[in-house]
C-alpha atoms as a PDB file:
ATOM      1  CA  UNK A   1       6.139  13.155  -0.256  1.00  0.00           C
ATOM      2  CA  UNK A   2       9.247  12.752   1.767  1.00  0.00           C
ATOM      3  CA  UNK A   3       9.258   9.291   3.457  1.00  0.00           C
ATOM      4  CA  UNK A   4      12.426  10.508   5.743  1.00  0.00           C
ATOM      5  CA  UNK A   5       9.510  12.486   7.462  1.00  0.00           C
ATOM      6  CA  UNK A   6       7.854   9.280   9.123  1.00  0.00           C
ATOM      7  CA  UNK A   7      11.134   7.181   9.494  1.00  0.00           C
ATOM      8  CA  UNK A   8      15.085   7.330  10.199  1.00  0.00           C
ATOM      9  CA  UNK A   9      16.213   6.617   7.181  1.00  0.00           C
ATOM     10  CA  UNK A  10      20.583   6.522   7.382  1.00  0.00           C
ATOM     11  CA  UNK A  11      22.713   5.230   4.619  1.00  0.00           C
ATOM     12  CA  UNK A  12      22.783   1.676   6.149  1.00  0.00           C
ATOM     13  CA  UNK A  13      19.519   1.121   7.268  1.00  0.00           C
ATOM     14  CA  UNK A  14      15.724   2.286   7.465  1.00  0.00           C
ATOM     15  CA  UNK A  15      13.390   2.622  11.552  1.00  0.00           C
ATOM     16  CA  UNK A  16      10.219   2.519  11.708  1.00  0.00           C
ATOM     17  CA  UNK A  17       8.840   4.453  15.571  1.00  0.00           C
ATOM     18  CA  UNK A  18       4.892   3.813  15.849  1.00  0.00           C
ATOM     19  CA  UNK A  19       4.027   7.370  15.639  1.00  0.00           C
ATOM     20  CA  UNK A  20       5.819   8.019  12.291  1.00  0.00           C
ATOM     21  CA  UNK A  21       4.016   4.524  10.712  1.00  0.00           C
ATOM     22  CA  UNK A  22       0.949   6.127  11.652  1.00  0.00           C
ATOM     23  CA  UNK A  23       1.060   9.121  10.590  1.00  0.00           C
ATOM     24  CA  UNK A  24       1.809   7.783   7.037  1.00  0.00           C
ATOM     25  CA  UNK A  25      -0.855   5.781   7.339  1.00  0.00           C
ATOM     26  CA  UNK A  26      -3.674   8.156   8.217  1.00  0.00           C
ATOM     27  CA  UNK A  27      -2.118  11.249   6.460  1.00  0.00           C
ATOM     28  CA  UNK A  28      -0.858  10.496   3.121  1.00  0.00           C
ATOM     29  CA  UNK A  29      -2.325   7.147   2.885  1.00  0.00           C
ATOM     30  CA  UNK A  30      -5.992   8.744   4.124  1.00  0.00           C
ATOM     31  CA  UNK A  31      -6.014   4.245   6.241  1.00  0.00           C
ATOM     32  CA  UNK A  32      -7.650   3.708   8.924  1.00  0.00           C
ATOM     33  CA  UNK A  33      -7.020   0.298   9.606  1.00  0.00           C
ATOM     34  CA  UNK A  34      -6.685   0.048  12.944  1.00  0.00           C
ATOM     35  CA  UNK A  35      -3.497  -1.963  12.899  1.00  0.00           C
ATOM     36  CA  UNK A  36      -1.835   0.857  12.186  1.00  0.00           C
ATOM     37  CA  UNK A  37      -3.419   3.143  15.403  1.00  0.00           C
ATOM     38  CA  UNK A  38      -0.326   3.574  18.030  1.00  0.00           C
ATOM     39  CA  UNK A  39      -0.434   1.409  21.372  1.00  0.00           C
ATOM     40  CA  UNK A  40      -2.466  -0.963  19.359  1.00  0.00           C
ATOM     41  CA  UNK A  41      -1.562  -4.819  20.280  1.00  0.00           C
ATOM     42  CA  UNK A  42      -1.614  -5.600  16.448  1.00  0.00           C
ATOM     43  CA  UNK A  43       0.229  -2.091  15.167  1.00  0.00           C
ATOM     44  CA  UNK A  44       2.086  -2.832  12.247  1.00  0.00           C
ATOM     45  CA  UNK A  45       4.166  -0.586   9.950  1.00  0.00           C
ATOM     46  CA  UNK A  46       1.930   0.157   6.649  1.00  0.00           C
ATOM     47  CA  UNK A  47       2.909  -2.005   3.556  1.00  0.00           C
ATOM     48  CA  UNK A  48       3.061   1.245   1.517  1.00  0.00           C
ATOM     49  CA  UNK A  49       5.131   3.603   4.003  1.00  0.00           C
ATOM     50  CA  UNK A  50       7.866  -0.129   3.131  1.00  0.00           C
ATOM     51  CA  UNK A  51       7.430  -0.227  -0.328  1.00  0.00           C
ATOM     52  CA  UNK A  52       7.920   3.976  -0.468  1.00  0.00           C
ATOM     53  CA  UNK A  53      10.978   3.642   1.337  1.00  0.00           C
ATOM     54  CA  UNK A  54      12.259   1.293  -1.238  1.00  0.00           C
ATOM     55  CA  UNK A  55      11.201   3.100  -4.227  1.00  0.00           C
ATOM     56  CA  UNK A  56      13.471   6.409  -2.457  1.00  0.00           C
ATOM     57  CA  UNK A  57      16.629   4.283  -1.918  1.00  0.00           C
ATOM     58  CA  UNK A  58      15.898   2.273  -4.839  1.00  0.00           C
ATOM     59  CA  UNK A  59      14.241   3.472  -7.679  1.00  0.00           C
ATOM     60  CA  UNK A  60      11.787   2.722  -9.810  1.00  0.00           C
ATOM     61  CA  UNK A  61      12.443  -0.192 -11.857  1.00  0.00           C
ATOM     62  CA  UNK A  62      10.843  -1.069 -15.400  1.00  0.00           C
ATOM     63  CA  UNK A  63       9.489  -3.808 -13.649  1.00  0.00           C
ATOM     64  CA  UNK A  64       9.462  -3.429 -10.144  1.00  0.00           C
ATOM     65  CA  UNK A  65       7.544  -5.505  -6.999  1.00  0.00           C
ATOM     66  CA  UNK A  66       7.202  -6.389  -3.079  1.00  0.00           C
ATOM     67  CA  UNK A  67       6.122  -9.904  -1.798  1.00  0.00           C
ATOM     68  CA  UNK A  68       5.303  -9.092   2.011  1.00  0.00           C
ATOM     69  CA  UNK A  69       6.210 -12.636   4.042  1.00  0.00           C
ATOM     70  CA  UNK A  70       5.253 -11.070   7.438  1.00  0.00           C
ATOM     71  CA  UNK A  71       4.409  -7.831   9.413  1.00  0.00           C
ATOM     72  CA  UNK A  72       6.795  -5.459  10.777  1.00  0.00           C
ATOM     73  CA  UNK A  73       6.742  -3.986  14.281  1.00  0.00           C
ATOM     74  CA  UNK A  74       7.884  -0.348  15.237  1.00  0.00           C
ATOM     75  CA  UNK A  75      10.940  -0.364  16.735  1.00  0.00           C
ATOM     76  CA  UNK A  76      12.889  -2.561  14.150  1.00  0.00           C
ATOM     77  CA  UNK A  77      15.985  -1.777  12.272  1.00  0.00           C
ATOM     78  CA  UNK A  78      16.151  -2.957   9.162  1.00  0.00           C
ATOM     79  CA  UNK A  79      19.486  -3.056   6.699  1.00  0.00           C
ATOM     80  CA  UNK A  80      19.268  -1.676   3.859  1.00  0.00           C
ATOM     81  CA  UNK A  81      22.449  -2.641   1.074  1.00  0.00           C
ATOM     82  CA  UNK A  82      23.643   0.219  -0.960  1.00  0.00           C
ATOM     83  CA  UNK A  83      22.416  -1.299  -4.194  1.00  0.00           C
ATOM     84  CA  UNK A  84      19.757  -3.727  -5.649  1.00  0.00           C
ATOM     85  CA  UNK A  85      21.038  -6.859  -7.566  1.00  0.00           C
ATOM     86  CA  UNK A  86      17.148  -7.688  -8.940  1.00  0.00           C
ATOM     87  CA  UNK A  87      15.820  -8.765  -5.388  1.00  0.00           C
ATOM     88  CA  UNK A  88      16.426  -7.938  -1.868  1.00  0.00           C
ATOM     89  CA  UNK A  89      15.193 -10.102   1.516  1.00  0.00           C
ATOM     90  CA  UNK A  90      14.255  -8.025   4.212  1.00  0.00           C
ATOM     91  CA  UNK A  91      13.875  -9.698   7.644  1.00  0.00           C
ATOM     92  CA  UNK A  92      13.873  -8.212  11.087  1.00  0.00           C
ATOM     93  CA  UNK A  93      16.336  -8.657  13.998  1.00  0.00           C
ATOM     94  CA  UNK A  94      14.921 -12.155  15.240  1.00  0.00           C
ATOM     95  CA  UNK A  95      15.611 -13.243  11.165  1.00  0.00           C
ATOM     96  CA  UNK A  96      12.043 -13.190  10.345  1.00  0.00           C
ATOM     97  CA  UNK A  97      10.968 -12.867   6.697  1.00  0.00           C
ATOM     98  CA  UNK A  98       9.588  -9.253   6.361  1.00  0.00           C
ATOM     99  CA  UNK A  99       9.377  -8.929   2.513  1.00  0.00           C
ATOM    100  CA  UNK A 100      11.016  -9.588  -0.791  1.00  0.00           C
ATOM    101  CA  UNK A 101      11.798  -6.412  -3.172  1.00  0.00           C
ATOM    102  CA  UNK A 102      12.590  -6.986  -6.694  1.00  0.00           C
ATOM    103  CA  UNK A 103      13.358  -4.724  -9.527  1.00  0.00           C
ATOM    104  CA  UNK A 104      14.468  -5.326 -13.260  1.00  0.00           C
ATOM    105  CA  UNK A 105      15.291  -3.476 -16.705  1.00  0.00           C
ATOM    106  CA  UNK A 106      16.099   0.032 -16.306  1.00  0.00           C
ATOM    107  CA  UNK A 107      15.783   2.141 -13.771  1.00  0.00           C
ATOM    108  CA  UNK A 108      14.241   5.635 -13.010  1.00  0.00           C
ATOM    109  CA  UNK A 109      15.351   7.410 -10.268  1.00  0.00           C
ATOM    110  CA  UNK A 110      14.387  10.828 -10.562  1.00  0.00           C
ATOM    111  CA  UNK A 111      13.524  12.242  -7.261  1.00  0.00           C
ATOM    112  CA  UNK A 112      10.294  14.213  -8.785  1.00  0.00           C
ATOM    113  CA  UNK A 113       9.281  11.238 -10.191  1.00  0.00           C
ATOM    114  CA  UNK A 114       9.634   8.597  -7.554  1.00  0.00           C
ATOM    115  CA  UNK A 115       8.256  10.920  -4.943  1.00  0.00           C
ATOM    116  CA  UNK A 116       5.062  11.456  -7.231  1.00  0.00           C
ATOM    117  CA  UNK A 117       4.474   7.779  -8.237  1.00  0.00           C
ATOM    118  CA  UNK A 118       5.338   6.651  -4.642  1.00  0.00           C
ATOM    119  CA  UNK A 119       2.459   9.426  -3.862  1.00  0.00           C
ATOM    120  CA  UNK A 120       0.230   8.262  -6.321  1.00  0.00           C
ATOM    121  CA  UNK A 121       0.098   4.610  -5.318  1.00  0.00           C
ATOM    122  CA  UNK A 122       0.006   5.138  -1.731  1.00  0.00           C
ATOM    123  CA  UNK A 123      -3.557   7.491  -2.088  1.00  0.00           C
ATOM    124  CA  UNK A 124      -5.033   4.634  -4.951  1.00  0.00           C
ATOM    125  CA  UNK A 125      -3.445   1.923  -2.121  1.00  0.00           C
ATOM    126  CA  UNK A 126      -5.151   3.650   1.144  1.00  0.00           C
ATOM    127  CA  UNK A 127      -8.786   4.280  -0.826  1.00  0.00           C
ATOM    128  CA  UNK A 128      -8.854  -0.279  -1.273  1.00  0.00           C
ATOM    129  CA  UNK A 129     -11.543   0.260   2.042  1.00  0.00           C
ATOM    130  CA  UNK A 130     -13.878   0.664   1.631  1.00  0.00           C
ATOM    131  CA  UNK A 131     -13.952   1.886  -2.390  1.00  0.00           C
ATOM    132  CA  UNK A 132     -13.079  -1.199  -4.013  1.00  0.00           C
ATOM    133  CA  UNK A 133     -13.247  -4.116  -1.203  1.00  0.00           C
ATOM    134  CA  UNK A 134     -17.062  -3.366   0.271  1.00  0.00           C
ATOM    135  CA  UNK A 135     -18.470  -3.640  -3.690  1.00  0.00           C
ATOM    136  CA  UNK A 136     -15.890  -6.892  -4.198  1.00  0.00           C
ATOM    137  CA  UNK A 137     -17.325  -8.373  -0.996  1.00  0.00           C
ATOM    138  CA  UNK A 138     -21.025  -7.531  -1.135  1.00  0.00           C
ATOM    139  CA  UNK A 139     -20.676  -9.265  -5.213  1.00  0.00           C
ATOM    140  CA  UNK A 140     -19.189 -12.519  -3.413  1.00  0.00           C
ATOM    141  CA  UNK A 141     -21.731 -12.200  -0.741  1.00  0.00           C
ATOM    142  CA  UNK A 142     -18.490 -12.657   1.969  1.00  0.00           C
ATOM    143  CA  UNK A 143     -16.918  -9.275   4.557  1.00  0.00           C
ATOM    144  CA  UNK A 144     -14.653  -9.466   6.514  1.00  0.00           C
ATOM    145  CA  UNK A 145     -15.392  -9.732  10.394  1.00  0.00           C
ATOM    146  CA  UNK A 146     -16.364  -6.161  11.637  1.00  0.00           C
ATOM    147  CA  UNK A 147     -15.144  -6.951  15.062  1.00  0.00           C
ATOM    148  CA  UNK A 148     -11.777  -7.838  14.257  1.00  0.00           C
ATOM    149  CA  UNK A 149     -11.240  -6.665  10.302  1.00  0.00           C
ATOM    150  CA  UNK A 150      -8.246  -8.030   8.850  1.00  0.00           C
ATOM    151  CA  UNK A 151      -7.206  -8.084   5.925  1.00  0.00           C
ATOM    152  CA  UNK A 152      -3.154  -7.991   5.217  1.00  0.00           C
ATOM    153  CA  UNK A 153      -0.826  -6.589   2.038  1.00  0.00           C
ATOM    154  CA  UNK A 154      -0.047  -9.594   0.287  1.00  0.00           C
ATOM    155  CA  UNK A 155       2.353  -8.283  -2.705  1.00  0.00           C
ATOM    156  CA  UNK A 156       2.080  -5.718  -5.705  1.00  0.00           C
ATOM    157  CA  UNK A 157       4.074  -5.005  -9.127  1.00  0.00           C
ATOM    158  CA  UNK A 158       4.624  -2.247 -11.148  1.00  0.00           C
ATOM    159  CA  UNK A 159       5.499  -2.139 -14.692  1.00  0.00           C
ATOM    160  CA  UNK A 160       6.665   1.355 -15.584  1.00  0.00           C
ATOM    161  CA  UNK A 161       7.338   2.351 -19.623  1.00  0.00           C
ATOM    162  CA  UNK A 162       8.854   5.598 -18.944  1.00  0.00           C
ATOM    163  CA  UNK A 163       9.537   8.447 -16.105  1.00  0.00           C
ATOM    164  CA  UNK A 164       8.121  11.895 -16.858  1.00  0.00           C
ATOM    165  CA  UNK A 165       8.982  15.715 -16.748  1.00  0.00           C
ATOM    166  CA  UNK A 166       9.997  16.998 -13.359  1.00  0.00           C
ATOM    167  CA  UNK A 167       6.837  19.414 -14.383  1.00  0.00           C
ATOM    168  CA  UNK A 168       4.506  16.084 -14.722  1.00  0.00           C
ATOM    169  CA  UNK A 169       5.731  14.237 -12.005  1.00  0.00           C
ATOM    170  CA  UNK A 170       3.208  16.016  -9.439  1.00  0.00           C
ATOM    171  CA  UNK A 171       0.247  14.991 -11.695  1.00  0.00           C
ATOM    172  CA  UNK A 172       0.643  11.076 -12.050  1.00  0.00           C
ATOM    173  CA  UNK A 173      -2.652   9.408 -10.987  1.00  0.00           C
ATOM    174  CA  UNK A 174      -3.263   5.573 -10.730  1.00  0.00           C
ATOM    175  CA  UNK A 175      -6.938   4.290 -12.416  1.00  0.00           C
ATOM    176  CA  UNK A 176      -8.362   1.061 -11.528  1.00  0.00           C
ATOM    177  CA  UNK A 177      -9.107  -1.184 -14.379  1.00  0.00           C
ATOM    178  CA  UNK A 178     -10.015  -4.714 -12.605  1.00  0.00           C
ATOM    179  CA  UNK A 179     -10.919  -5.573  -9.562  1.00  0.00           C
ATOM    180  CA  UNK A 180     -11.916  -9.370  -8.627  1.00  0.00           C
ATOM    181  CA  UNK A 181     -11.894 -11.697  -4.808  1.00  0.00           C
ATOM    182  CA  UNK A 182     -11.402 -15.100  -5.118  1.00  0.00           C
ATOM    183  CA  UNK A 183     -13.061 -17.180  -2.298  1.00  0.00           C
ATOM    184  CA  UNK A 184     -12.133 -19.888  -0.828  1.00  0.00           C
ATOM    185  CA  UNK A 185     -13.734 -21.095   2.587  1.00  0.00           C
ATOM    186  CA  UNK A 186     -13.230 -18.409   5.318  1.00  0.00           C
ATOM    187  CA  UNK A 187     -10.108 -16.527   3.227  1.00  0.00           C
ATOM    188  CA  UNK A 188     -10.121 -14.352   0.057  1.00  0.00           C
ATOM    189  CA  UNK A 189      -7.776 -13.141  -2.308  1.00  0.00           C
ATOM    190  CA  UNK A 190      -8.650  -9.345  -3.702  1.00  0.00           C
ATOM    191  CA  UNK A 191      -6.646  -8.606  -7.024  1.00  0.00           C
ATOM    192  CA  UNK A 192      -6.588  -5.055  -8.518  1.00  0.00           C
ATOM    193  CA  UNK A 193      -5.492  -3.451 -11.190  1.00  0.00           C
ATOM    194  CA  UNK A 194      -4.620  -0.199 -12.322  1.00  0.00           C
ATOM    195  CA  UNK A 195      -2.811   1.730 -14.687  1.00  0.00           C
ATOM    196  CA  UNK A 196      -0.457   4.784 -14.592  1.00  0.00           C
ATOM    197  CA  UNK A 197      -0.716   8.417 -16.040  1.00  0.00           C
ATOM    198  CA  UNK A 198       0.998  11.527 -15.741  1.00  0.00           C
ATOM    199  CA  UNK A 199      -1.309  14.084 -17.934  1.00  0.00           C
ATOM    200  CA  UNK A 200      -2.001  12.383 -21.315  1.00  0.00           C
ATOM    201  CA  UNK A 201       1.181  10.161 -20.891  1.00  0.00           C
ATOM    202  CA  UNK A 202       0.753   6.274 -20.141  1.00  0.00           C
ATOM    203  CA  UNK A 203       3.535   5.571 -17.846  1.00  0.00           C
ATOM    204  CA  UNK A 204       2.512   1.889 -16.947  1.00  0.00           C
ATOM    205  CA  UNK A 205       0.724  -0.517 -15.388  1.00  0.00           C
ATOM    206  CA  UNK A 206       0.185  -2.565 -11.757  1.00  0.00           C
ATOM    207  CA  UNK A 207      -1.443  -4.973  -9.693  1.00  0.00           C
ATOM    208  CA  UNK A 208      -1.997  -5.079  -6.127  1.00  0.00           C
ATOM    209  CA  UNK A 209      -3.191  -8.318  -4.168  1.00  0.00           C
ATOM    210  CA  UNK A 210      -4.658  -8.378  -0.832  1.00  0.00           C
ATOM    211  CA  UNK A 211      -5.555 -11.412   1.442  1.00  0.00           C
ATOM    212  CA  UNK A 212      -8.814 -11.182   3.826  1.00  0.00           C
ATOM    213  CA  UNK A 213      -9.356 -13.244   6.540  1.00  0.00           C
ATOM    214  CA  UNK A 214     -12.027 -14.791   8.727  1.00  0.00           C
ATOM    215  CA  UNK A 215     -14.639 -14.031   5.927  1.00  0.00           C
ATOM    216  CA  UNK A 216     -18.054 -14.973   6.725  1.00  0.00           C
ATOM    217  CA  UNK A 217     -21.630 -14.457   4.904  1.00  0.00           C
ATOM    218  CA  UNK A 218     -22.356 -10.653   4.012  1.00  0.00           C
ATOM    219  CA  UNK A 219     -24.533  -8.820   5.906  1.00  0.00           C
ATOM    220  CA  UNK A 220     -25.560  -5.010   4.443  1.00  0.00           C
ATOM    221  CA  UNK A 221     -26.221  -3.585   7.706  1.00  0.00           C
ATOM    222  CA  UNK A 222     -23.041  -4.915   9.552  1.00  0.00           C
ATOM    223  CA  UNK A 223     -21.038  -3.438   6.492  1.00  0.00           C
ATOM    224  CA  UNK A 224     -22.772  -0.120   6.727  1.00  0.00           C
ATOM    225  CA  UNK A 225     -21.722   0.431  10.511  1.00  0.00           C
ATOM    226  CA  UNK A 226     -18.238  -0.705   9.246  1.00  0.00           C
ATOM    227  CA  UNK A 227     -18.327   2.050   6.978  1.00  0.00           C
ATOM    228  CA  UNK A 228     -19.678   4.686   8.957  1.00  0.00           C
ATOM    229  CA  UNK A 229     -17.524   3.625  11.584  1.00  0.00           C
ATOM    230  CA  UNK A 230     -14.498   4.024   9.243  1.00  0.00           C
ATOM    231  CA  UNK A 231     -15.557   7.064   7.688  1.00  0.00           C
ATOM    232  CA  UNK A 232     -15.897   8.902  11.352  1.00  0.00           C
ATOM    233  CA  UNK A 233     -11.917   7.765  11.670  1.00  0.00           C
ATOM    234  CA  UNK A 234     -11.410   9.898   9.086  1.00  0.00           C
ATOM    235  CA  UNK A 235     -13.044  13.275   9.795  1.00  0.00           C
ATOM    236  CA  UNK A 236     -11.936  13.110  13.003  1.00  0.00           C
ATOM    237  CA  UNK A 237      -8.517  12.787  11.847  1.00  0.00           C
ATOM    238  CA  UNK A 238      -9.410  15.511   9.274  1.00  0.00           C
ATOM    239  CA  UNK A 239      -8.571  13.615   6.142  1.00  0.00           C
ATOM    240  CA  UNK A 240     -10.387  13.941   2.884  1.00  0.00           C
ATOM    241  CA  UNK A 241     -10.814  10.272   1.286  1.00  0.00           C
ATOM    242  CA  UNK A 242      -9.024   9.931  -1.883  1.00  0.00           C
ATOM    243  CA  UNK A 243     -11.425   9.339  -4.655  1.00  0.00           C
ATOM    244  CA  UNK A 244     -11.197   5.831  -6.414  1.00  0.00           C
ATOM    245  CA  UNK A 245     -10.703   6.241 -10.583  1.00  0.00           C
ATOM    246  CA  UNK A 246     -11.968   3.481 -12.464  1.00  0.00           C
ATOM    247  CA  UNK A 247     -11.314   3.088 -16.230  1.00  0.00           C
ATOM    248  CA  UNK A 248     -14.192   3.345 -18.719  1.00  0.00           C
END
């Protein structure tokens, strides 16, 4: 995966155009959320096509993480610093808190190797709907509104052992081994975690954390026409769905 392919990407600085955002979104990350569809009121870049670019100018840090304090439009330039001093504050031309990147202990930075992981977490990332969230919210009896689905990229960590072979870095995989939504009144808090593999070589472990709004009682047949709904996004776009893992 080459991230320069849905952004401008200079020494200096990273821009995000709307078409670019969403082609990340619906091609590599296989999300239809349709925050990310172009000309949409609400388009926002994709938390993952961020945190990718960051990994590629960055690294991937032993531990390594992204605290999202706002959405980004397209159109924005963002500066980026030549180097990382263990966190970075992001924030768009108006001075408004886009995210918080941090990253400590050593650092990989083989291009193989970032470009796989990056890969790797983006697929497990874009597969949350309806995979994990629709079982999470049918077990709290809550979903999100189907008229207006939100639910927004609240942060994530990775904690990353060791790289791998140029020859393995194509075959890392991310497995989820907890999920669980905390509810309280009409908001929830969806925490997952997963662990990292290349092969038969443990290469760490993450979390991801999502927040859904304007939650209200579940109701299986308003779900199901979510779903289908969803899942039509997809073949029309041509995308195969990217097949949830889950530990044993």
């Amino acid at each position: 995966m080459d991230v320069n392919d849905f952004c401008t990407l200079t020494p200096a600085s990273v821009r995000f155009e709307e078409a670019g955002a969403s082609a990340f979104a619906k091609g590599v990350a296989g999300d239809f959320n349709p925050i990310h569809d172009p000309g949409s009121k609400r388009f926002c870049v994709p938390g993952d096509l961020l945190f990718s670019v960051l990994l590629n100018r960055y690294g991937v840090h032993a531990d390594t993480g992204v605290r999202f304090a706002g959405m980004l439009d397209a159109g924005v330039e963002l500066e980026l610093p030549p180097t990382l001093d263990e966190s970075l504050h992001l924030a768009d031309a108006r001075e408004r808190e886009v995210l918080t990147f941090f990253g400590s202990g050593p650092c990989h930075d083989e291009p193989e190797f970032v470009a796989g992981l990056s890969r790797a977490y983006v697929q497990f990332s874009g597969a949350t709907f309806p995979d994990i969230l629709v079982e999470l919210m049918r077990a709290a009896g809550v979903m999100i509104n189907p008229a207006r689905p939100l639910v927004i990229y609240k942060d994530m960590a990775l904690r990353v052992a060791q790289a791998v072979t140029a020859g393995q870095a194509s075959e890392q995989r991310l497995t989820l081994t907890e999920s669980e939504l905390s509810v309280t009144g009409k908001k929830g808090v969806a925490r997952l975690g997963f662990r990292i593999d290349a092969g038969d070589v443990h290469v760490g472990d993450g979390e991801k954390n999502l927040v859904l709004s304007g939650l209200r009682p579940f109701d299986e047949e308003a779900m199901a026409t979510l779903v289908e709904d969803y899942e039509a996004l997809r073949q029309h776009y041509g995308s195969e769905p990217y097949i949830v893992s889950v530990a044993s």
